[in-house]
PDB file of N, CA and C in Angstrom:
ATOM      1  N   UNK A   1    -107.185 167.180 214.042  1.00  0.00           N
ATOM      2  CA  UNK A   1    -106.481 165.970 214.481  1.00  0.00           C
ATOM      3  C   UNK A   1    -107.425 165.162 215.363  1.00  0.00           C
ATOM      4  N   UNK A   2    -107.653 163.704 215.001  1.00  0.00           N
ATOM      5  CA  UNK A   2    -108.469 163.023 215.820  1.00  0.00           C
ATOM      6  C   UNK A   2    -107.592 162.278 217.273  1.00  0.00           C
ATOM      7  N   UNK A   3    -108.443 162.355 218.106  1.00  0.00           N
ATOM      8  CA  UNK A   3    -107.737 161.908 219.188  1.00  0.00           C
ATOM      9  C   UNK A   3    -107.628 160.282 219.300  1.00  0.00           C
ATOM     10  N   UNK A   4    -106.911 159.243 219.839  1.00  0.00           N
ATOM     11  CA  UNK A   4    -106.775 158.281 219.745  1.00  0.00           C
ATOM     12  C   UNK A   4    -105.432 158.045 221.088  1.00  0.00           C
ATOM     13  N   UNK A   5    -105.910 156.468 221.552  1.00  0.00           N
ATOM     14  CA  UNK A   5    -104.754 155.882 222.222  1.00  0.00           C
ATOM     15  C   UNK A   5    -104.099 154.710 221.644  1.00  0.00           C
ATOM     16  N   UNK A   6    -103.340 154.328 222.110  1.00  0.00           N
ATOM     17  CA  UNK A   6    -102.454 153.111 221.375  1.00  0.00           C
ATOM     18  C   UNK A   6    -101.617 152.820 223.004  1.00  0.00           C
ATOM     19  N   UNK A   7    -101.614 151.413 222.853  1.00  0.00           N
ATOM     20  CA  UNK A   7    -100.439 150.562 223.660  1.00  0.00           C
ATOM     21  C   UNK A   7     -99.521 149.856 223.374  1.00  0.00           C
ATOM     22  N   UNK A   8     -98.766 150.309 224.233  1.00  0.00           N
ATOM     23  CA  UNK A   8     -97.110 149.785 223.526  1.00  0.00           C
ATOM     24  C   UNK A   8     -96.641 148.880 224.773  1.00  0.00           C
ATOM     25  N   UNK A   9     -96.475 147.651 224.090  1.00  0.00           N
ATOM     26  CA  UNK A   9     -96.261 146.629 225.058  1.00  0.00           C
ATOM     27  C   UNK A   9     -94.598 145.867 224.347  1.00  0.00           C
ATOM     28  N   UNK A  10     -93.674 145.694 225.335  1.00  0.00           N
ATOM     29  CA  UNK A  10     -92.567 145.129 225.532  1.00  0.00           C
ATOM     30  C   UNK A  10     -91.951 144.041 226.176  1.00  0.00           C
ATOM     31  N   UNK A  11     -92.168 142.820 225.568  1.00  0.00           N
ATOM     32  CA  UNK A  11     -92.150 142.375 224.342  1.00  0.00           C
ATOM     33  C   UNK A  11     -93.709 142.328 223.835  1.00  0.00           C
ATOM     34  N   UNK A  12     -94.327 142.220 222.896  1.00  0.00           N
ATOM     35  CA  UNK A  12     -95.648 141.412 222.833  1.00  0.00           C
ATOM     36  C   UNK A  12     -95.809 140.322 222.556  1.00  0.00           C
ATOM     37  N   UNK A  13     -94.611 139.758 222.474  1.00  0.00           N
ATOM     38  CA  UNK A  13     -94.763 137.598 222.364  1.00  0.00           C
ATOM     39  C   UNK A  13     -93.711 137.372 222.682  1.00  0.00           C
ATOM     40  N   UNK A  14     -93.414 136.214 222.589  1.00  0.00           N
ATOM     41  CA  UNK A  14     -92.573 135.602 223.091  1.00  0.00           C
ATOM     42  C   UNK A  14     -92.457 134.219 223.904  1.00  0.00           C
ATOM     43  N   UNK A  15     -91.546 133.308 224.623  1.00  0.00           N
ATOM     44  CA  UNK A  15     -91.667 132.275 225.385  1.00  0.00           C
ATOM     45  C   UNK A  15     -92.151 132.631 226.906  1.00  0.00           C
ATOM     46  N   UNK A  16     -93.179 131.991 226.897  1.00  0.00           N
ATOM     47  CA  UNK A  16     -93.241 131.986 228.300  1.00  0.00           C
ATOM     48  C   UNK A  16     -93.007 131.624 229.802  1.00  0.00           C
ATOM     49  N   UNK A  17     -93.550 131.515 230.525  1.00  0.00           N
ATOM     50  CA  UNK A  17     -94.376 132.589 231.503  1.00  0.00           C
ATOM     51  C   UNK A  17     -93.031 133.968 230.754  1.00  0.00           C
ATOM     52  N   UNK A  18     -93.618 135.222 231.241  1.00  0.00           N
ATOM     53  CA  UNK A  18     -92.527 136.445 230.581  1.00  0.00           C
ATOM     54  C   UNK A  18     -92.880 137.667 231.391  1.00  0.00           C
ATOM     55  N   UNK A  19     -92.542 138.726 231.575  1.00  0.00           N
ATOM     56  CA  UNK A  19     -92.876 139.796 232.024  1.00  0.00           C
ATOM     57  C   UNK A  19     -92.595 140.615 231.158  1.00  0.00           C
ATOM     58  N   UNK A  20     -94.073 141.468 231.106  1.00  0.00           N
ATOM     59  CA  UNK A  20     -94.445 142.740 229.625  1.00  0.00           C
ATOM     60  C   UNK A  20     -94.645 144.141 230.375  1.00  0.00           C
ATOM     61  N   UNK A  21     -93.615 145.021 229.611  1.00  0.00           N
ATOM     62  CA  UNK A  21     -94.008 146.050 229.983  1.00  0.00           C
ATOM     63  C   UNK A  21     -94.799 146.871 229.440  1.00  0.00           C
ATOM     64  N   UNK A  22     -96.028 147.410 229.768  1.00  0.00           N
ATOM     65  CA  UNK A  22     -97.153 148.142 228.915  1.00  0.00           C
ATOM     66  C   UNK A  22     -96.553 149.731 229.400  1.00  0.00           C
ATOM     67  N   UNK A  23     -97.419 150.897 228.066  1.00  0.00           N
ATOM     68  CA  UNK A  23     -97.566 151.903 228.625  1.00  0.00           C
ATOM     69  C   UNK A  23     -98.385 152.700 227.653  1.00  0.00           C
ATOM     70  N   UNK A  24     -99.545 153.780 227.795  1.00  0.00           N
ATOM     71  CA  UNK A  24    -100.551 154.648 227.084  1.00  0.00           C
ATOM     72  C   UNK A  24     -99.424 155.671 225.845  1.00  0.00           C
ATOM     73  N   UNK A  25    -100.245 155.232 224.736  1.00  0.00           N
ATOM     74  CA  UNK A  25     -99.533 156.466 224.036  1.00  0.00           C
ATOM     75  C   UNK A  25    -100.818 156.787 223.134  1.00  0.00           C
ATOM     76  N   UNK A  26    -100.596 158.484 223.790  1.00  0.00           N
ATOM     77  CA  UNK A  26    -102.041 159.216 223.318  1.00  0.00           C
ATOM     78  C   UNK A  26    -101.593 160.082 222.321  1.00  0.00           C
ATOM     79  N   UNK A  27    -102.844 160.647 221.786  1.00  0.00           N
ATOM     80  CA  UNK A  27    -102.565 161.729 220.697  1.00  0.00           C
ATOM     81  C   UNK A  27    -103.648 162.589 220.675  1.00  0.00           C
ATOM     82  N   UNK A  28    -103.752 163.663 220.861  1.00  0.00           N
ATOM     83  CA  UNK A  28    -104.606 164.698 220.466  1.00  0.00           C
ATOM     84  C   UNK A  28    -105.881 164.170 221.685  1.00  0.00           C
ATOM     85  N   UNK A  29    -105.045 164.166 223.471  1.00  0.00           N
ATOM     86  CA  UNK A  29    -106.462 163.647 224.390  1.00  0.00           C
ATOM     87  C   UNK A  29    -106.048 164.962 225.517  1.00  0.00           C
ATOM     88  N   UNK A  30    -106.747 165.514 225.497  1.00  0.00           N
ATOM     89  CA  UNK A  30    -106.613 166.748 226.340  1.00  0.00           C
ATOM     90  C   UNK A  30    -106.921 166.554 227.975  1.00  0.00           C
ATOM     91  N   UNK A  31    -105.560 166.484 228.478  1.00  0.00           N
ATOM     92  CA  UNK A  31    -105.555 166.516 229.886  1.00  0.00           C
ATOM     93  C   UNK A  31    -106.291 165.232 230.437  1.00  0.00           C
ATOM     94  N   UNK A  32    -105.679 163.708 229.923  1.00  0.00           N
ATOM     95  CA  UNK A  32    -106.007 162.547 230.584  1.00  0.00           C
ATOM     96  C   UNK A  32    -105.947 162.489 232.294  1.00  0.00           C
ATOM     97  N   UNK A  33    -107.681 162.149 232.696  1.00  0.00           N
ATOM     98  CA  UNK A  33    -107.108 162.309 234.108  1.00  0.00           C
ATOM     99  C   UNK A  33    -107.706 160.897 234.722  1.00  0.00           C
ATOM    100  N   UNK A  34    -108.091 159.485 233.835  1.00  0.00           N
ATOM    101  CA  UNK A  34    -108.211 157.954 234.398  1.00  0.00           C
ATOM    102  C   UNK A  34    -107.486 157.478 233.134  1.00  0.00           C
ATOM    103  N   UNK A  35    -106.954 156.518 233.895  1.00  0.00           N
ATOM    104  CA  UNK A  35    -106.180 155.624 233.436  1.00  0.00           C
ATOM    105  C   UNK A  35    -107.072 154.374 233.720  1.00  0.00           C
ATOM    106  N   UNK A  36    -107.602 153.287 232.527  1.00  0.00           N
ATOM    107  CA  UNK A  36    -107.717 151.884 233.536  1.00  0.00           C
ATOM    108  C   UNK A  36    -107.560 150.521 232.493  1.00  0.00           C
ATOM    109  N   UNK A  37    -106.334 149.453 232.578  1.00  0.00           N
ATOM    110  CA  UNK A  37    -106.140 148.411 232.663  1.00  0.00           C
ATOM    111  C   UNK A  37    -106.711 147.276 232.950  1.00  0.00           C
ATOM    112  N   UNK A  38    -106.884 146.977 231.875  1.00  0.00           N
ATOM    113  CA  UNK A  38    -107.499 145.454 232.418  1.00  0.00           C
ATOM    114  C   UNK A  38    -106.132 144.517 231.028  1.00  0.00           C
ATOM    115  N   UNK A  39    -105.611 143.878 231.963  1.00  0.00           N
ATOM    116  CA  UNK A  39    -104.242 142.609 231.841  1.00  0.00           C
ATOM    117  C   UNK A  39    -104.412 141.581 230.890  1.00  0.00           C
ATOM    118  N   UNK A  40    -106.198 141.421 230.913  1.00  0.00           N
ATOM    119  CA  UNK A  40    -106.427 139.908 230.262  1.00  0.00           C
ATOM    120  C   UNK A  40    -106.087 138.582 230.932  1.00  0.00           C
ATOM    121  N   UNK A  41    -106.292 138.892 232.765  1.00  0.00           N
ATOM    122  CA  UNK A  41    -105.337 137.738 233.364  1.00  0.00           C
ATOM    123  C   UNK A  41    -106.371 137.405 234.733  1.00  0.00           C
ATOM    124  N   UNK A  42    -107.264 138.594 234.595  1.00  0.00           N
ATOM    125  CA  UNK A  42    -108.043 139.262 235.748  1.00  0.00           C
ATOM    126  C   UNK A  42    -107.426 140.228 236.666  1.00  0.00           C
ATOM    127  N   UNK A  43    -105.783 140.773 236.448  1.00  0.00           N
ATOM    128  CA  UNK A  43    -105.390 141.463 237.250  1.00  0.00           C
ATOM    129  C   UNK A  43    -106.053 142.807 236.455  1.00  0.00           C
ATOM    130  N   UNK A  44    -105.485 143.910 237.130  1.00  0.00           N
ATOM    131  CA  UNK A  44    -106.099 145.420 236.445  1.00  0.00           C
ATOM    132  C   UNK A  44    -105.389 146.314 237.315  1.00  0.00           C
ATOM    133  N   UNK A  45    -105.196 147.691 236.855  1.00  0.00           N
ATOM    134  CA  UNK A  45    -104.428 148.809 237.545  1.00  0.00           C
ATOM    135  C   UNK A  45    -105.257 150.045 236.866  1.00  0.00           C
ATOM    136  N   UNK A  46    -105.108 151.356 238.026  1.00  0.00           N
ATOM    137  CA  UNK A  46    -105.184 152.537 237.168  1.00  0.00           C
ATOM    138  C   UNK A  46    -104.492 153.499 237.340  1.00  0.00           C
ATOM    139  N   UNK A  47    -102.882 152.629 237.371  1.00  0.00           N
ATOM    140  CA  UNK A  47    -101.924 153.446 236.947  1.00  0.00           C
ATOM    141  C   UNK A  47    -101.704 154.081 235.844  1.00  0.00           C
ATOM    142  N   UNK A  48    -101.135 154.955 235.034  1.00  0.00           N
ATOM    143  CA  UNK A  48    -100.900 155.490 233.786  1.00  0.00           C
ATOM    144  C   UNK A  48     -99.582 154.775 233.177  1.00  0.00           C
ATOM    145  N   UNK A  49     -98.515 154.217 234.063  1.00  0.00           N
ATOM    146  CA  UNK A  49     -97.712 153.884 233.883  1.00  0.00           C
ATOM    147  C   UNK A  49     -97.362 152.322 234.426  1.00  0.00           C
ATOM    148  N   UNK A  50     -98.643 151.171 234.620  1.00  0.00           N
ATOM    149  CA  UNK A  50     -98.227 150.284 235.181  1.00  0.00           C
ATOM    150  C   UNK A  50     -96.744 149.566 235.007  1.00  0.00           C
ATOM    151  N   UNK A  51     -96.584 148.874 236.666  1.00  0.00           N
ATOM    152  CA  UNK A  51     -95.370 148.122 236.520  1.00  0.00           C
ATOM    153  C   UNK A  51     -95.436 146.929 235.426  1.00  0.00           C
ATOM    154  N   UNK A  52     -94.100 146.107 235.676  1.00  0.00           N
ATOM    155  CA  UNK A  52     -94.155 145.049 234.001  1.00  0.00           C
ATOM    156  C   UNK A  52     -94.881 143.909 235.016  1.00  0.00           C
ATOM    157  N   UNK A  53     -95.959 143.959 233.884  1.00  0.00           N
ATOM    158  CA  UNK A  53     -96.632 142.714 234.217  1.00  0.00           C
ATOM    159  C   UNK A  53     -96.400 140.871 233.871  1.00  0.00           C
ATOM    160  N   UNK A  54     -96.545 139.979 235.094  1.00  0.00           N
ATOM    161  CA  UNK A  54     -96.320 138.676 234.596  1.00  0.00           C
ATOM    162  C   UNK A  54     -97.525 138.187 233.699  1.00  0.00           C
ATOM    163  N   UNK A  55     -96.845 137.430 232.756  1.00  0.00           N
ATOM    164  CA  UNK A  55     -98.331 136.479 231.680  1.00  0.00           C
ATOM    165  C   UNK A  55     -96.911 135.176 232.555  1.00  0.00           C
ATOM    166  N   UNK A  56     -98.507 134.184 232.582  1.00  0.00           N
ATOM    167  CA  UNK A  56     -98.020 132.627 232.077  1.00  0.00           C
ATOM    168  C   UNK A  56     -98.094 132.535 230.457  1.00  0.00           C
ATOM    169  N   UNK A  57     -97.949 131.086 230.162  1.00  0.00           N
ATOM    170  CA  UNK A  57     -98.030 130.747 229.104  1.00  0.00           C
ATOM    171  C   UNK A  57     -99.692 131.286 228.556  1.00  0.00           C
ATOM    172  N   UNK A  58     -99.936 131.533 227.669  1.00  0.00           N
ATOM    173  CA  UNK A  58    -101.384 131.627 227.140  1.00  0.00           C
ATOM    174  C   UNK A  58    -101.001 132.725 225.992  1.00  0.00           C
ATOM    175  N   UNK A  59    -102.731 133.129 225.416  1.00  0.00           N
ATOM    176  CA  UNK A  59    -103.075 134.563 224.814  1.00  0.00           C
ATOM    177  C   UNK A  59    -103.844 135.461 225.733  1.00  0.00           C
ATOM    178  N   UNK A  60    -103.743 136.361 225.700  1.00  0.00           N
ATOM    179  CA  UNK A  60    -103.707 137.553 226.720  1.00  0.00           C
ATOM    180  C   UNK A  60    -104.142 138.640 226.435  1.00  0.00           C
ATOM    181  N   UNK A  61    -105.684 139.357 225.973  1.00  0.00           N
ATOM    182  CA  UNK A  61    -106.528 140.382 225.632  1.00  0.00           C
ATOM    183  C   UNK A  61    -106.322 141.388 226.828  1.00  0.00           C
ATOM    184  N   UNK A  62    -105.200 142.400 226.264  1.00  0.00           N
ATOM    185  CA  UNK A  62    -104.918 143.911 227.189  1.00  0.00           C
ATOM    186  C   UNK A  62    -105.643 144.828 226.328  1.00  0.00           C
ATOM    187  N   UNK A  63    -106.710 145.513 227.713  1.00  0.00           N
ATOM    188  CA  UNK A  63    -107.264 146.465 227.382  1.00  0.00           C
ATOM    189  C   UNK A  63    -106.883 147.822 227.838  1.00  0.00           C
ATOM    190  N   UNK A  64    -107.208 148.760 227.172  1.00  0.00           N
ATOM    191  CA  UNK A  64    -106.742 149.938 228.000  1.00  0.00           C
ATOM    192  C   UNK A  64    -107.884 151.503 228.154  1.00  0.00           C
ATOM    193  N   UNK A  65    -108.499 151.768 228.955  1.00  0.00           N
ATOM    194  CA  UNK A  65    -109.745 152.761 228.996  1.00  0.00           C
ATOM    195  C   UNK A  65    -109.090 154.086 229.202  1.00  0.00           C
ATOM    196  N   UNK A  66    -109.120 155.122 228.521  1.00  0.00           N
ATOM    197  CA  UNK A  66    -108.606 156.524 228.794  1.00  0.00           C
ATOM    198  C   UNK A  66    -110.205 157.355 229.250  1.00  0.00           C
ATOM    199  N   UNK A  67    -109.735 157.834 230.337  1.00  0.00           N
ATOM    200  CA  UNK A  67    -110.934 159.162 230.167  1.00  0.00           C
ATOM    201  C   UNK A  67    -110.032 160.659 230.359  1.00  0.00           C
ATOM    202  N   UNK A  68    -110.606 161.285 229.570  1.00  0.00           N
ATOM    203  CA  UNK A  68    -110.229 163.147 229.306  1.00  0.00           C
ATOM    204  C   UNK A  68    -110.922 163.945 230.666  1.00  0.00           C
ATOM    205  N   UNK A  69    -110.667 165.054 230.749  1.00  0.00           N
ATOM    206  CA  UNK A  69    -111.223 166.085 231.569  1.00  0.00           C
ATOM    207  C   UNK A  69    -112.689 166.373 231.581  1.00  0.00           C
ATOM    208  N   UNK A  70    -112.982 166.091 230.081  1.00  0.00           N
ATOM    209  CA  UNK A  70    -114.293 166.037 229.509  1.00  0.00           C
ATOM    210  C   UNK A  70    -115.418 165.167 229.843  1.00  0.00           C
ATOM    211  N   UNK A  71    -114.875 163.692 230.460  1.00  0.00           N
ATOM    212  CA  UNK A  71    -115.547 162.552 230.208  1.00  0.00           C
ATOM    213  C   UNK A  71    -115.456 161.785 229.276  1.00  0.00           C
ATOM    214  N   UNK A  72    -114.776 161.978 228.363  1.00  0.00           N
ATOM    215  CA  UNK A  72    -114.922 160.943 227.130  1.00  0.00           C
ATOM    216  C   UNK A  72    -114.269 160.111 227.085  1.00  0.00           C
ATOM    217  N   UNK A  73    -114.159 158.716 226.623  1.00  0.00           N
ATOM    218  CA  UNK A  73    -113.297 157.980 226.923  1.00  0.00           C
ATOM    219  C   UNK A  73    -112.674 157.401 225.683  1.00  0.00           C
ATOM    220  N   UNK A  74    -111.455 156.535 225.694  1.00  0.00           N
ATOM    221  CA  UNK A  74    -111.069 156.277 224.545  1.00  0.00           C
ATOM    222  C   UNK A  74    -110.523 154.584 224.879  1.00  0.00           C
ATOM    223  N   UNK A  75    -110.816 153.655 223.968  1.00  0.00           N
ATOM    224  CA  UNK A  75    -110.167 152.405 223.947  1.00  0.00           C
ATOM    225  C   UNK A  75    -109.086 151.755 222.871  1.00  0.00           C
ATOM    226  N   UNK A  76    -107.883 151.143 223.796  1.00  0.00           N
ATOM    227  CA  UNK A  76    -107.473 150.394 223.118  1.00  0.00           C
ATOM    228  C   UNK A  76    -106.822 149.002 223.665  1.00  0.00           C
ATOM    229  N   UNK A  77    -106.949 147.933 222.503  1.00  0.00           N
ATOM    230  CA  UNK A  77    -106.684 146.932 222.872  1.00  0.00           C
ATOM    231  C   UNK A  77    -105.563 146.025 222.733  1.00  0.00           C
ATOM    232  N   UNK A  78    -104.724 145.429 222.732  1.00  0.00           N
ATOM    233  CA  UNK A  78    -103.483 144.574 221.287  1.00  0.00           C
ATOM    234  C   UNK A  78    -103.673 142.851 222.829  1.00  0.00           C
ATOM    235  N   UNK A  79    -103.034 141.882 221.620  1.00  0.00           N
ATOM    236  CA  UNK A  79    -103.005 140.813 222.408  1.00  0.00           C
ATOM    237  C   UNK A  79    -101.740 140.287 222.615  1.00  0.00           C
ATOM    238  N   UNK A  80    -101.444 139.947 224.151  1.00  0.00           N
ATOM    239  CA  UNK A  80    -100.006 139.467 224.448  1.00  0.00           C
ATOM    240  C   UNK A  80    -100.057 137.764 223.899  1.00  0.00           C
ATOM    241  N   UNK A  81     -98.822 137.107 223.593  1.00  0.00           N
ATOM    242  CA  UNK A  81     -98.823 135.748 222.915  1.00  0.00           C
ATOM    243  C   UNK A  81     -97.137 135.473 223.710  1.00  0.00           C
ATOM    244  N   UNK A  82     -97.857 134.741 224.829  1.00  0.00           N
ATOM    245  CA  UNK A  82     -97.039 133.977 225.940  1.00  0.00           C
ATOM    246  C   UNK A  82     -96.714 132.897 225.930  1.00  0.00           C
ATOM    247  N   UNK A  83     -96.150 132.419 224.630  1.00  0.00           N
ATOM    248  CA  UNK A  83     -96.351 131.201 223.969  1.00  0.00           C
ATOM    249  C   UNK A  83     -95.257 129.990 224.862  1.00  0.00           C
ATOM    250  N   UNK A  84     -95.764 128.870 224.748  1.00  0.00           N
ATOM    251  CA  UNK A  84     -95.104 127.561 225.300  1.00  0.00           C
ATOM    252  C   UNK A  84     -93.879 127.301 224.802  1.00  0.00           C
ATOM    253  N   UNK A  85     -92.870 127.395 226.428  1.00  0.00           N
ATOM    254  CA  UNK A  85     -91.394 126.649 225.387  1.00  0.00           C
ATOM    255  C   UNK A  85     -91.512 125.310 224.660  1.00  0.00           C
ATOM    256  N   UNK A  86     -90.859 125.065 223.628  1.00  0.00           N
ATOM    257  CA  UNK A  86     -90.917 123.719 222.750  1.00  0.00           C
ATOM    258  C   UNK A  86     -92.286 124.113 222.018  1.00  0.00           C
TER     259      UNK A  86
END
């Protein structure tokens, strides 16, 4: 089984400004012990579970860095779409 992360973000579009809730979903990563966030906004956390984050209106590149016990790290990315009322 290959290891991999994925982010699950709630909503991922929508009208904006909005508040998204992100969170890590791993598979086959043995004993994750960094978490690190980057928002696409310049904010960032290295919570595992950040709170719901505000977007204004825009597009919004969320990244997400896992590291293992090992050192190794794993990336993933998806884009928020904070789109303009009207």
């Amino acid at each position: 089984m290959s290891a991999m992360v994925e982010i699950v973000a709630a909503p991922k579009s929508g009208m904006g400004p909005m508040w998204v809730h992100l969170k890590p979903k791993m598979k086959g990563i043995e004993e994750p012990i960094s978490f690190q966030w980057l928002f696409g906004d310049g904010e960032e956390s290295a919570d595992k579970m950040p709170p719901a984050h505000y977007y204004d209106m825009g597009r919004y590149n969320v990244m997400l860095e896992v590291t293992d016990k090992a050192g190794k790290k794993y990336t993933a990315g998806i884009t928020i779409d904070s789109a303009s009322p009207g």
